[in-house]
C-alpha atoms as a PDB file:
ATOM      1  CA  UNK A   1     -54.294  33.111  38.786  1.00  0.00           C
ATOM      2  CA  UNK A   2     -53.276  30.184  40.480  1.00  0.00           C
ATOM      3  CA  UNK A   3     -55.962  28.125  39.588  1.00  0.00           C
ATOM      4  CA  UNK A   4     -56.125  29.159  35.848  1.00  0.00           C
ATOM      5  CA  UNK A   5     -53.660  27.921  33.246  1.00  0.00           C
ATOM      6  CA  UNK A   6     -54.563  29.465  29.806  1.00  0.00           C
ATOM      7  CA  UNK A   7     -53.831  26.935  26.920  1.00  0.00           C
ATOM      8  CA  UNK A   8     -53.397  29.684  24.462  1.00  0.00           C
ATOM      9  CA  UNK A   9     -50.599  31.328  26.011  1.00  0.00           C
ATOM     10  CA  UNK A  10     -47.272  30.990  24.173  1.00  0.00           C
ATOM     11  CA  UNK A  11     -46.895  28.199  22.412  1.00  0.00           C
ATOM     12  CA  UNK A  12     -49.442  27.385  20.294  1.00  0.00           C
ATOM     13  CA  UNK A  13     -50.500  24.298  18.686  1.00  0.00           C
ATOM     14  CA  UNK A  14     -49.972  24.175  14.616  1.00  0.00           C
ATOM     15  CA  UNK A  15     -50.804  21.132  12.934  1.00  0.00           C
ATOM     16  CA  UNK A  16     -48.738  22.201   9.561  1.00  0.00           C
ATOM     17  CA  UNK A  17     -45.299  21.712  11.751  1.00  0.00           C
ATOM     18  CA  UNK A  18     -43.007  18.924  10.914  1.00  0.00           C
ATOM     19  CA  UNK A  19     -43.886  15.855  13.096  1.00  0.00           C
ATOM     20  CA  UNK A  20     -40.480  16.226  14.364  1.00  0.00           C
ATOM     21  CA  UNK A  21     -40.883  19.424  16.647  1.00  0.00           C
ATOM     22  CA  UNK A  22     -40.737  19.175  20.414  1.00  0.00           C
ATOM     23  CA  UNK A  23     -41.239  22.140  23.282  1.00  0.00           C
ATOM     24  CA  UNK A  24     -37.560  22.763  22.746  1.00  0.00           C
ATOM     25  CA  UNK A  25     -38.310  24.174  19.233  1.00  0.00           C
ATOM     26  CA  UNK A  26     -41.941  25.159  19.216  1.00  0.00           C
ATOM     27  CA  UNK A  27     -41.382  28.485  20.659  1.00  0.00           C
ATOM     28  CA  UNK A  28     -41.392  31.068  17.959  1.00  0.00           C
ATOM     29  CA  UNK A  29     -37.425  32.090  18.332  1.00  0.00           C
ATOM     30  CA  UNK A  30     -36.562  35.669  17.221  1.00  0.00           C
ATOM     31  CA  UNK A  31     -33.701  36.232  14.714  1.00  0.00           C
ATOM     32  CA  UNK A  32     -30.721  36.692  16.937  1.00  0.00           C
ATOM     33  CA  UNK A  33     -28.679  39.751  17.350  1.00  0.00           C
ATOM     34  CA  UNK A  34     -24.777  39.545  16.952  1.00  0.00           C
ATOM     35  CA  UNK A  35     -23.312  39.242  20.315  1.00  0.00           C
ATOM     36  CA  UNK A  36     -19.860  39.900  21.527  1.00  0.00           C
ATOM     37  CA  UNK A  37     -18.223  36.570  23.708  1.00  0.00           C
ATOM     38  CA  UNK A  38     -16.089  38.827  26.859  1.00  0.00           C
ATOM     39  CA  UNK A  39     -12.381  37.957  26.461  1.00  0.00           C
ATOM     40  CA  UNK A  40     -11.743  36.737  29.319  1.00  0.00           C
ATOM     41  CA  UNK A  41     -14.141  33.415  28.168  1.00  0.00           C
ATOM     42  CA  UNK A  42     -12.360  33.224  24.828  1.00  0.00           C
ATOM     43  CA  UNK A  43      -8.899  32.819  26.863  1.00  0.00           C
ATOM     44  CA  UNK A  44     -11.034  30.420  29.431  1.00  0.00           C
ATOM     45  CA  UNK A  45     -12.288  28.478  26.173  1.00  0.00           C
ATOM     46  CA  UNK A  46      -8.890  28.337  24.667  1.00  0.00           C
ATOM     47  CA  UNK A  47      -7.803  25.489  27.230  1.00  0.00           C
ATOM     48  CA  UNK A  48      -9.738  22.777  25.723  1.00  0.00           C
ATOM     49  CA  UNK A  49      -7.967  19.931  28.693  1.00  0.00           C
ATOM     50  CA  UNK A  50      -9.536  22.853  31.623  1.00  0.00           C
ATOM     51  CA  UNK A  51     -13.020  22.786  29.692  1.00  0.00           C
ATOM     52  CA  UNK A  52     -13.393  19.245  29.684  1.00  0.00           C
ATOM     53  CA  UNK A  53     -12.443  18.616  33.290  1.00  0.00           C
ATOM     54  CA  UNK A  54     -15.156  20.841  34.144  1.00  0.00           C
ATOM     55  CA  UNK A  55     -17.588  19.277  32.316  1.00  0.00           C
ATOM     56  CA  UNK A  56     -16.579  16.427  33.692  1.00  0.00           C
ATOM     57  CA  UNK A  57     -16.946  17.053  36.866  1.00  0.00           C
ATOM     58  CA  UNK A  58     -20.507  18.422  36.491  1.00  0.00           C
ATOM     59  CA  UNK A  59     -21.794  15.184  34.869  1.00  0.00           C
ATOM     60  CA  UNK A  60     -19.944  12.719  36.701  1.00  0.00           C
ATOM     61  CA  UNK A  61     -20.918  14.677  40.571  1.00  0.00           C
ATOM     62  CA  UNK A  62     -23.612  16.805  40.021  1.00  0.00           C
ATOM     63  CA  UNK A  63     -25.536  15.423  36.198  1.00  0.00           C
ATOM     64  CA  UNK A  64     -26.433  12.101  37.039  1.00  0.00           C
ATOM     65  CA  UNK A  65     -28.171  12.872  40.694  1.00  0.00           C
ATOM     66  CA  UNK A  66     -30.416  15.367  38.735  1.00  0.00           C
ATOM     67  CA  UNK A  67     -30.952  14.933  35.512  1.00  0.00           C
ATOM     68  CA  UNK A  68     -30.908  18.482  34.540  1.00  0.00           C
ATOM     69  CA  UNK A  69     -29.846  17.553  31.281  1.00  0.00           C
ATOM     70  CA  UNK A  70     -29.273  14.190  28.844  1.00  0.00           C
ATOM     71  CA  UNK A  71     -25.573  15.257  27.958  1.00  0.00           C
ATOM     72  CA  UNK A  72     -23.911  11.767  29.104  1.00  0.00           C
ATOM     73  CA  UNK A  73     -20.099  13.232  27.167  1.00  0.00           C
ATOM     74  CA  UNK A  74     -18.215  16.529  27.950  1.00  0.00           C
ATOM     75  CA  UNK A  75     -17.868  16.552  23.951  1.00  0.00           C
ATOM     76  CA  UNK A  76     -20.294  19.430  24.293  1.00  0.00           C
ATOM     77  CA  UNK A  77     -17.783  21.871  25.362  1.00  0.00           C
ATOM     78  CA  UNK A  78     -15.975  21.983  21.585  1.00  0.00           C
ATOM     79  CA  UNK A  79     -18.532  23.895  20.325  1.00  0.00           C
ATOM     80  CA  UNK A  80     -18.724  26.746  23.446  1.00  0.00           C
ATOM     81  CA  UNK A  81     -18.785  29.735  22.342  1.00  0.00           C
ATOM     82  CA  UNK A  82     -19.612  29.526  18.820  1.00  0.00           C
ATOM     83  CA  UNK A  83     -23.529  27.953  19.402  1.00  0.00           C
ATOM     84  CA  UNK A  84     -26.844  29.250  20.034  1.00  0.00           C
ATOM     85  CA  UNK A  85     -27.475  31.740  22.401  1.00  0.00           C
ATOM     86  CA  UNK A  86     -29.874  28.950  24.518  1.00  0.00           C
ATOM     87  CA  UNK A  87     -26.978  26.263  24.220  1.00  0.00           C
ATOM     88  CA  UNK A  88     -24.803  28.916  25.176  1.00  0.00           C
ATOM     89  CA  UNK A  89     -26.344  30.122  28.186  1.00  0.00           C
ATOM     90  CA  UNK A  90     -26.871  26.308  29.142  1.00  0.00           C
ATOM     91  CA  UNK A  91     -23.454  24.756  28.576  1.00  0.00           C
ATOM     92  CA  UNK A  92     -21.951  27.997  30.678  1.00  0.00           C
ATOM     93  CA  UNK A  93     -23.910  27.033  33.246  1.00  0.00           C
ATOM     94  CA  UNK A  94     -23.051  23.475  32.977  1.00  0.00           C
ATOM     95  CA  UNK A  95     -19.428  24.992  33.205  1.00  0.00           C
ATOM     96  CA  UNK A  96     -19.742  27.478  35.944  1.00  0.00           C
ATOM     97  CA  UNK A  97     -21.310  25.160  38.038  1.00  0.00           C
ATOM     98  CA  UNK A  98     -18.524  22.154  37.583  1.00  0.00           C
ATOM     99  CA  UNK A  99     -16.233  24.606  38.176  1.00  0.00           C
ATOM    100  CA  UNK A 100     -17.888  25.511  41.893  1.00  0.00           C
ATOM    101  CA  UNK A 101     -16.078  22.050  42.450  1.00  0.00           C
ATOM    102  CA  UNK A 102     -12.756  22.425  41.263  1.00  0.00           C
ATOM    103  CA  UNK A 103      -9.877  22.535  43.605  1.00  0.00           C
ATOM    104  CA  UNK A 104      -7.676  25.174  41.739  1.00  0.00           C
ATOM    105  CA  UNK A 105      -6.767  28.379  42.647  1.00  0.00           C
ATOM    106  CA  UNK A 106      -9.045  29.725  40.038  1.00  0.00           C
ATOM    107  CA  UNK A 107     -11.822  27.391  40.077  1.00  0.00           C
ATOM    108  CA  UNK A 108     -13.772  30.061  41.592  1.00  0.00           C
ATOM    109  CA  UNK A 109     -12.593  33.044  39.063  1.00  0.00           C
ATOM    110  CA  UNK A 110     -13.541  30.998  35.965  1.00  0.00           C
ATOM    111  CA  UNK A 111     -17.078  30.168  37.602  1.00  0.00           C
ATOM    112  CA  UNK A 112     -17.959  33.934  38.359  1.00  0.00           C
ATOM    113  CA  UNK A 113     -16.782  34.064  34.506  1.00  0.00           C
ATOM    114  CA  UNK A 114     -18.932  31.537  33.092  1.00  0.00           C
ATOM    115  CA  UNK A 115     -21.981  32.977  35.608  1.00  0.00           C
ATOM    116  CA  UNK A 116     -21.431  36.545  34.361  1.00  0.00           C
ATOM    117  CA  UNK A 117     -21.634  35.335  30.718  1.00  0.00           C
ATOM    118  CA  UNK A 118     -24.996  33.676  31.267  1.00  0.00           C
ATOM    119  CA  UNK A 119     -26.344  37.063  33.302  1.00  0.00           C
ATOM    120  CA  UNK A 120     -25.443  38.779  30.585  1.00  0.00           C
ATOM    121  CA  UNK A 121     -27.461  36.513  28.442  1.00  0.00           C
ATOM    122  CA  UNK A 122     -30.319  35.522  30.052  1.00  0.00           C
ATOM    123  CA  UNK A 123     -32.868  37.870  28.868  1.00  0.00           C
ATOM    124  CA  UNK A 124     -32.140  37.881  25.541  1.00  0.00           C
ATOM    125  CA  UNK A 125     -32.494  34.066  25.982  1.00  0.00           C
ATOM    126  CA  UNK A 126     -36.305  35.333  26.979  1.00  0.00           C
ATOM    127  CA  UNK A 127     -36.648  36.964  23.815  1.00  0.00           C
ATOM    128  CA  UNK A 128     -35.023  35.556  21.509  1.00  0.00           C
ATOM    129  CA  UNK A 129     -34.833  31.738  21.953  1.00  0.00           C
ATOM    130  CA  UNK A 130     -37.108  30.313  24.404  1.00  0.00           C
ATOM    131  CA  UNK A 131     -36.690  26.732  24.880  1.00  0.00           C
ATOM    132  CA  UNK A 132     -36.276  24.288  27.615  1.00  0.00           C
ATOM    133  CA  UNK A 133     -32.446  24.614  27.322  1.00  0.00           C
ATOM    134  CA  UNK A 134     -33.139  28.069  29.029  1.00  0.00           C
ATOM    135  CA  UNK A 135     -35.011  26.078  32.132  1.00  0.00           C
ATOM    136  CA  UNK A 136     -32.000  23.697  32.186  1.00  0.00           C
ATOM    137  CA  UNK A 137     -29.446  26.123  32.449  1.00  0.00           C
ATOM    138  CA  UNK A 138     -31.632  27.931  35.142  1.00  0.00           C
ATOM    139  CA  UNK A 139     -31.789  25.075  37.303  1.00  0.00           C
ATOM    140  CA  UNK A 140     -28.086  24.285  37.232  1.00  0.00           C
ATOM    141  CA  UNK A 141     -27.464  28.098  37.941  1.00  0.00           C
ATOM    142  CA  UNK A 142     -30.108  27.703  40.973  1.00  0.00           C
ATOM    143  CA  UNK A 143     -28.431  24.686  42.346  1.00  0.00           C
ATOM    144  CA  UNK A 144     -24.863  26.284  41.964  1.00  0.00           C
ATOM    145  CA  UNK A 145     -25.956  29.350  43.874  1.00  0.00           C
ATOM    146  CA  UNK A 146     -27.993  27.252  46.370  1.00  0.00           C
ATOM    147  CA  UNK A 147     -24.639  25.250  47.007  1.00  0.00           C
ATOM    148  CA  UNK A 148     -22.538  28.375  47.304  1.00  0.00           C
ATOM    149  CA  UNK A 149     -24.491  29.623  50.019  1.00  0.00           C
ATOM    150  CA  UNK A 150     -25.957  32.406  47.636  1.00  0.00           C
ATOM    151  CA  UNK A 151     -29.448  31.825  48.581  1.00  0.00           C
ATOM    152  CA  UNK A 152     -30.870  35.047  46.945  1.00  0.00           C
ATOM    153  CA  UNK A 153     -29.448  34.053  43.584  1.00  0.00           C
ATOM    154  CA  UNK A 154     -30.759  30.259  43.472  1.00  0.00           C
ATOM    155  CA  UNK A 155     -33.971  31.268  44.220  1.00  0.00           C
ATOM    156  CA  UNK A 156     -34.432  34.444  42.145  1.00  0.00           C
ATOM    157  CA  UNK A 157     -32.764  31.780  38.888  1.00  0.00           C
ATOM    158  CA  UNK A 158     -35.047  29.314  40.185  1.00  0.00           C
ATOM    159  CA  UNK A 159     -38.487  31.410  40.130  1.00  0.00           C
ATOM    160  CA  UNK A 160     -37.112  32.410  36.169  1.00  0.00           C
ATOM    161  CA  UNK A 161     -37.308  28.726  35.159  1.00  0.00           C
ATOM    162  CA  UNK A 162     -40.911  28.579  36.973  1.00  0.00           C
ATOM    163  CA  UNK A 163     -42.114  31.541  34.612  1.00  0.00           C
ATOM    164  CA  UNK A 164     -40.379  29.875  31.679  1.00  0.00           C
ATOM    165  CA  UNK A 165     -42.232  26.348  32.210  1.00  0.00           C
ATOM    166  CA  UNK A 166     -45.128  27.587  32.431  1.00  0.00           C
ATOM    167  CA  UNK A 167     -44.643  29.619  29.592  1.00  0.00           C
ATOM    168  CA  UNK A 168     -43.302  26.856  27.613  1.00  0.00           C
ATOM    169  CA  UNK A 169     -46.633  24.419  29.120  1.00  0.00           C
ATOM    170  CA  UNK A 170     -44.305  21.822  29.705  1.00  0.00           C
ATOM    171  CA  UNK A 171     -46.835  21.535  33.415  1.00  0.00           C
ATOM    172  CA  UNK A 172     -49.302  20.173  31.314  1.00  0.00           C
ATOM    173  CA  UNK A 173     -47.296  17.661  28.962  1.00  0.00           C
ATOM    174  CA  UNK A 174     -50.002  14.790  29.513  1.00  0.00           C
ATOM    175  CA  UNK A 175     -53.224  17.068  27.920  1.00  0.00           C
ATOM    176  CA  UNK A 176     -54.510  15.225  25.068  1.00  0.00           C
ATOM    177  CA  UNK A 177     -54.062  18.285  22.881  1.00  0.00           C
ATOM    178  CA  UNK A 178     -50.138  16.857  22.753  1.00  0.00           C
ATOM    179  CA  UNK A 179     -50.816  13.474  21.453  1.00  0.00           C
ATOM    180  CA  UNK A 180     -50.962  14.855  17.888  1.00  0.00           C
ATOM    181  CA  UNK A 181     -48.021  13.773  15.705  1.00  0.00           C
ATOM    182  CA  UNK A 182     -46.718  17.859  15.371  1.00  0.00           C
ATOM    183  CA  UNK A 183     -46.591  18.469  19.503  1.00  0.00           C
ATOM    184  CA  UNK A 184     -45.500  15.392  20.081  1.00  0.00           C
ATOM    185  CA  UNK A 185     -44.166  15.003  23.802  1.00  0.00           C
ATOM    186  CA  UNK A 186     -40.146  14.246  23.935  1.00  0.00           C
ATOM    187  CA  UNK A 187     -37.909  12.849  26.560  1.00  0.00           C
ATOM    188  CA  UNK A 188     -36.202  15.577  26.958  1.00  0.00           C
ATOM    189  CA  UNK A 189     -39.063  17.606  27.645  1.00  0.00           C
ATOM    190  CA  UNK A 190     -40.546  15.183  30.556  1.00  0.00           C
ATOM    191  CA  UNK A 191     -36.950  15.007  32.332  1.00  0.00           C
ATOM    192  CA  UNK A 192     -36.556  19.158  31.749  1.00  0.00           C
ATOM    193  CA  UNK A 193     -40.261  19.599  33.551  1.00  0.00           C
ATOM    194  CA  UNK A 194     -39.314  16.519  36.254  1.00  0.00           C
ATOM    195  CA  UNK A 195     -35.801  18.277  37.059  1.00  0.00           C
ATOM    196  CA  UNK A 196     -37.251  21.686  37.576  1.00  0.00           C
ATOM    197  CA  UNK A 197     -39.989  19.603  39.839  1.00  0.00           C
ATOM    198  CA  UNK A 198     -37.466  17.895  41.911  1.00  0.00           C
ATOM    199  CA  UNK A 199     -35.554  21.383  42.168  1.00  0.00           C
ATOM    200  CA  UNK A 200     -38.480  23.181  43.302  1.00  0.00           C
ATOM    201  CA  UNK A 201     -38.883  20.903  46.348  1.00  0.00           C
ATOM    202  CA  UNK A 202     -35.379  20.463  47.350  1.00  0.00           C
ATOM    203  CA  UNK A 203     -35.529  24.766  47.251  1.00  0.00           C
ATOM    204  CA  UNK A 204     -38.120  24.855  49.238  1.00  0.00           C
ATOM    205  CA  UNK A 205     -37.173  22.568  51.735  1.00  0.00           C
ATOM    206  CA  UNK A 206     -33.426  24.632  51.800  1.00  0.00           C
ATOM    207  CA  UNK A 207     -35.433  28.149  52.138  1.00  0.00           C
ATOM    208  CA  UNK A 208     -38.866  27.589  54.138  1.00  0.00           C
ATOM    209  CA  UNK A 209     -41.116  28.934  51.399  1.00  0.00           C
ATOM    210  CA  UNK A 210     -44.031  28.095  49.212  1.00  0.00           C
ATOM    211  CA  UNK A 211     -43.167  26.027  46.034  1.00  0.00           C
ATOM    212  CA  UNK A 212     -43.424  27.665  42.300  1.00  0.00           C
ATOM    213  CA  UNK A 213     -45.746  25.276  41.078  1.00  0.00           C
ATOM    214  CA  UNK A 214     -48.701  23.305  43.028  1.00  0.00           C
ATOM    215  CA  UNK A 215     -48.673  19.755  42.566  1.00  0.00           C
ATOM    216  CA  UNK A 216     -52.505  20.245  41.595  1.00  0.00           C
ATOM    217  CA  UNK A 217     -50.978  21.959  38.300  1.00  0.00           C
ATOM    218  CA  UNK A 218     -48.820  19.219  37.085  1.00  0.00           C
ATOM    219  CA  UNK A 219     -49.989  17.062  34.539  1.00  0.00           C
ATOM    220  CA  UNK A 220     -46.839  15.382  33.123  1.00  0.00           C
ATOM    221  CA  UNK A 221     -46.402  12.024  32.215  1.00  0.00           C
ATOM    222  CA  UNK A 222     -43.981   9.873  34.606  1.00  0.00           C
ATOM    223  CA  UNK A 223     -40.787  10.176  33.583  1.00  0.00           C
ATOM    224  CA  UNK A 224     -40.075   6.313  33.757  1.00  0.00           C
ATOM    225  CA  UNK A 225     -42.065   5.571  30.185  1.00  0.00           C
ATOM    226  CA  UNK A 226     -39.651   7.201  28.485  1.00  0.00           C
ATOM    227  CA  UNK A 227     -36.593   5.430  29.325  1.00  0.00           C
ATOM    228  CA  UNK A 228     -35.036   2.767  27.043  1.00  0.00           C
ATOM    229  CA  UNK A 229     -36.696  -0.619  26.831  1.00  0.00           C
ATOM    230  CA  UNK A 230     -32.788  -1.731  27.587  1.00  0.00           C
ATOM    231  CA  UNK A 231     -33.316  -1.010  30.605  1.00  0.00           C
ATOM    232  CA  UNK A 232     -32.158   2.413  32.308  1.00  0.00           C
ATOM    233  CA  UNK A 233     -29.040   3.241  34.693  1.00  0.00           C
ATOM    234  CA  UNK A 234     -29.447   3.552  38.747  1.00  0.00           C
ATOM    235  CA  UNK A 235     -29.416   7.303  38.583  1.00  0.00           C
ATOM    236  CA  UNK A 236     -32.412   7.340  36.080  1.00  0.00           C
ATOM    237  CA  UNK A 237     -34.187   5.203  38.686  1.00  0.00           C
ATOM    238  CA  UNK A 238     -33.140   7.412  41.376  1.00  0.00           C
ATOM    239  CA  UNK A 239     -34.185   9.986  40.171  1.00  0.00           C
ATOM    240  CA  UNK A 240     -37.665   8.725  39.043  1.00  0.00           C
ATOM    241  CA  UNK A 241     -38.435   7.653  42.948  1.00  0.00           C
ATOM    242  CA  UNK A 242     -37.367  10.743  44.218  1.00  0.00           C
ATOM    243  CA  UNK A 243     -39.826  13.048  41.615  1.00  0.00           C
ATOM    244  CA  UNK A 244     -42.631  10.145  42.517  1.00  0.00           C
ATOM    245  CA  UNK A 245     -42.055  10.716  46.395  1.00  0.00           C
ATOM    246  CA  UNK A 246     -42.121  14.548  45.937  1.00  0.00           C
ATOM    247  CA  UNK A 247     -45.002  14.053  44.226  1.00  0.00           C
ATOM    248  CA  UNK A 248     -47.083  11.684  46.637  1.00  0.00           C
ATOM    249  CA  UNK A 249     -45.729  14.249  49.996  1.00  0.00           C
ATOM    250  CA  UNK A 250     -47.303  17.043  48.264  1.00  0.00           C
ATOM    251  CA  UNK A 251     -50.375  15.367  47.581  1.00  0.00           C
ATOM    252  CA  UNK A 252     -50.687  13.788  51.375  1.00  0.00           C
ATOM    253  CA  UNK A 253     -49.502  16.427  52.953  1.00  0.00           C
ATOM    254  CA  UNK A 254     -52.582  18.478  51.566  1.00  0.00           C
ATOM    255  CA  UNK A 255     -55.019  16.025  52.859  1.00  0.00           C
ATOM    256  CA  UNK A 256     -53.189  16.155  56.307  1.00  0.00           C
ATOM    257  CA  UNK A 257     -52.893  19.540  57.076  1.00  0.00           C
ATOM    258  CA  UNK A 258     -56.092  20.784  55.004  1.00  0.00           C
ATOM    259  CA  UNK A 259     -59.395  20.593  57.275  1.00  0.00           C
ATOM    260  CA  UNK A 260     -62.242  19.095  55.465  1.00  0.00           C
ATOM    261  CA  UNK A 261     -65.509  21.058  54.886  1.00  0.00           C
ATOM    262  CA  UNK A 262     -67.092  18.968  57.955  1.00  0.00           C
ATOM    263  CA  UNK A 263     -64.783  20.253  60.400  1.00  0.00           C
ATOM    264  CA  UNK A 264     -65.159  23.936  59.276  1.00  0.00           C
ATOM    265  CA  UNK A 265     -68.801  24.572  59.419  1.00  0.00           C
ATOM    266  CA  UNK A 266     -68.523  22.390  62.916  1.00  0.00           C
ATOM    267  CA  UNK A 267     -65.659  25.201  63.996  1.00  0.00           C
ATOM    268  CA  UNK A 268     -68.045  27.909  62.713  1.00  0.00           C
ATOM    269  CA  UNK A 269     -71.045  26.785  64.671  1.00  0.00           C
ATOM    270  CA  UNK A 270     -68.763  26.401  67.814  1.00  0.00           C
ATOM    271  CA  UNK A 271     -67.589  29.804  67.804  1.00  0.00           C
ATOM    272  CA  UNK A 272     -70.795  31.199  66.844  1.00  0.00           C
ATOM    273  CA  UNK A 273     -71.579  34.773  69.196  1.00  0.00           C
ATOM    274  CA  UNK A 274     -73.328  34.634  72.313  1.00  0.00           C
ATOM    275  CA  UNK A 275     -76.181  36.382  71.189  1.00  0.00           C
ATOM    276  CA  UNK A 276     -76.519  33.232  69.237  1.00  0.00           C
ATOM    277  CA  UNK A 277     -79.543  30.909  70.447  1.00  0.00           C
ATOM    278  CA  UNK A 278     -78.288  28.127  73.389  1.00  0.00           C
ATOM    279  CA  UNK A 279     -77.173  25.009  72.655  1.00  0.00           C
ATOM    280  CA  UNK A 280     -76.829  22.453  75.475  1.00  0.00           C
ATOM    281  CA  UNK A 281     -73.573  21.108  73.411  1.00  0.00           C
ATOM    282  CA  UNK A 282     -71.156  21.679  71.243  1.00  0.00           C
ATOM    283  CA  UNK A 283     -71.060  20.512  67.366  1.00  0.00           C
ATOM    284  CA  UNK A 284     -68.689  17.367  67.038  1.00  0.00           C
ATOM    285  CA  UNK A 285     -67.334  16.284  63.627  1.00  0.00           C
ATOM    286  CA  UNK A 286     -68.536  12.625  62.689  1.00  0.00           C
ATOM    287  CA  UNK A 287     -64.937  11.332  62.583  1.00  0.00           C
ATOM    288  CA  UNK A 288     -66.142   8.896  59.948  1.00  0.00           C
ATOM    289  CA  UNK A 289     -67.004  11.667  57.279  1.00  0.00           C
ATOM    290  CA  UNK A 290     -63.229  13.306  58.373  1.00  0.00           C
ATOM    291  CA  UNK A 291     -59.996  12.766  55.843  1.00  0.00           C
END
């Protein structure tokens, strides 16, 4: 239900786990199978100078406007394939998407590679290692298809990472059940919830529909307390604004658009039947008690 979030859902809280443990741990993993990498990405991954221009790309163009994940170094690459089947799915998303914007001849043939890879992974990512490395990759995959024109794609990736947030509470990061030393809140869980926030508007906006998650849901903590006392870089402000104007349209555009109880029982006494006893006026709304 919309209007019910159940706290003991998935993750649980255990107060005998190390006081290091954040959401992108917490989640029970399964043992992992033994998985087979398709050739075709071990000849891709073999060209270590192609790998890191793609990564590249994606941080320099696509990373720093959205914050879908902290990498700031394409060092990341040097481990792809032989990683975690979460990191995996993530940093071939990373790839495939950098690729998207690659003027080569097979830009586009090694970014249907990397995408088929993390298809082919993306529900044993479900079952196996749930984390908020699995809503990061999602969101890059949902802004790569959004930019391709594949609108069916981005949205059906994009409605994954809803389920997954949820799922992983990270909607709820500011309860007080998470300022105990064992569920302690991270960084990088704040800036995974506040990217797939920010994504979930600018979808919306693209394809007319209703967003995944109500801003009446979302109890995070700004994403601004976490940066570095240092002082942060212009994208991390950037980004901050725009997640704190989504936020502040979706709350006033509620209180625009929905009528206030006044003005509905005054519509329902308007229109009551004819049968209804004469009145020598109609019912007018005090305009004072109106939003």
């Amino acid at each position: 239900m919309m209007w019910r979030t159940n706290l003991a859902d998935a993750v649980t809280v255990d107060e005998k786990l190390p006081t290091d443990k954040t959401l992108a741990s917490r989640s029970n993993p399964q043992p992992e199978v033994p998985r087979q990498v398709p050739s075709q990405i071990l000849n891709i991954c073999s060209d270590t100078t192609r790998l890191h221009e793609l990564a590249a790309l994606f941080l320099e163009f696509i990373n720093e406007e959205h914050q879908f994940t902290q990498n700031t170094s394409s060092d990341f690459f040097l481990h792809v394939p032989d990683q975690s089947l979460d990191l995996l799915f993530l940093h071939a998303a990373m790839l495939a998407t950098g690729a998207a914007f690659e003027r080569k001849p097979d830009s586009l043939t090694i970014g249907d590679e990397f995408t088929k890879l993390c298809e082919s992974l993306i529900f044993k990512c479900f079952r196996q290692s749930p984390s908020i490395y699995i809503i990061q990759g999602l969101n890059v995959l949902s802004w790569r298809s959004l930019a391709l024109g594949h609108d069916h794609f981005g949205w059906t990736f994009h409605s994954m990472a809803a389920g997954m947030a949820v799922h992983l509470r990270l909607h709820v990061l500011a309860f007080d059940e998470f300022d105990t030393k064992s569920t302690k809140t991270g960084f990088a869980d704040v800036q995974t919830f506040w990217s797939f926030y920010l994504m979930d508007r600018t979808s919306i906006s693209i394809l007319g529909r209703n967003c995944m998650l109500p801003w009446r849901r979302v109890n995070v903590p700004a994403i601004e307390s976490f940066f570095p006392g240092d002082g942060s870089s212009l994208a991390q402000v950037s980004f901050a604004w725009q997640c704190k104007l989504w936020y502040m349209h979706d709350q006033n555009m509620d209180q625009m658009y929905v009528p206030s109880p006044i003005h509905i029982l005054c519509n329902l006494i308007n229109n009551l039947p004819a049968s209804a006893p004469p009145s020598n006026h109609s019912v007018q709304p005090n305009k004072s008690a109106s939003l």
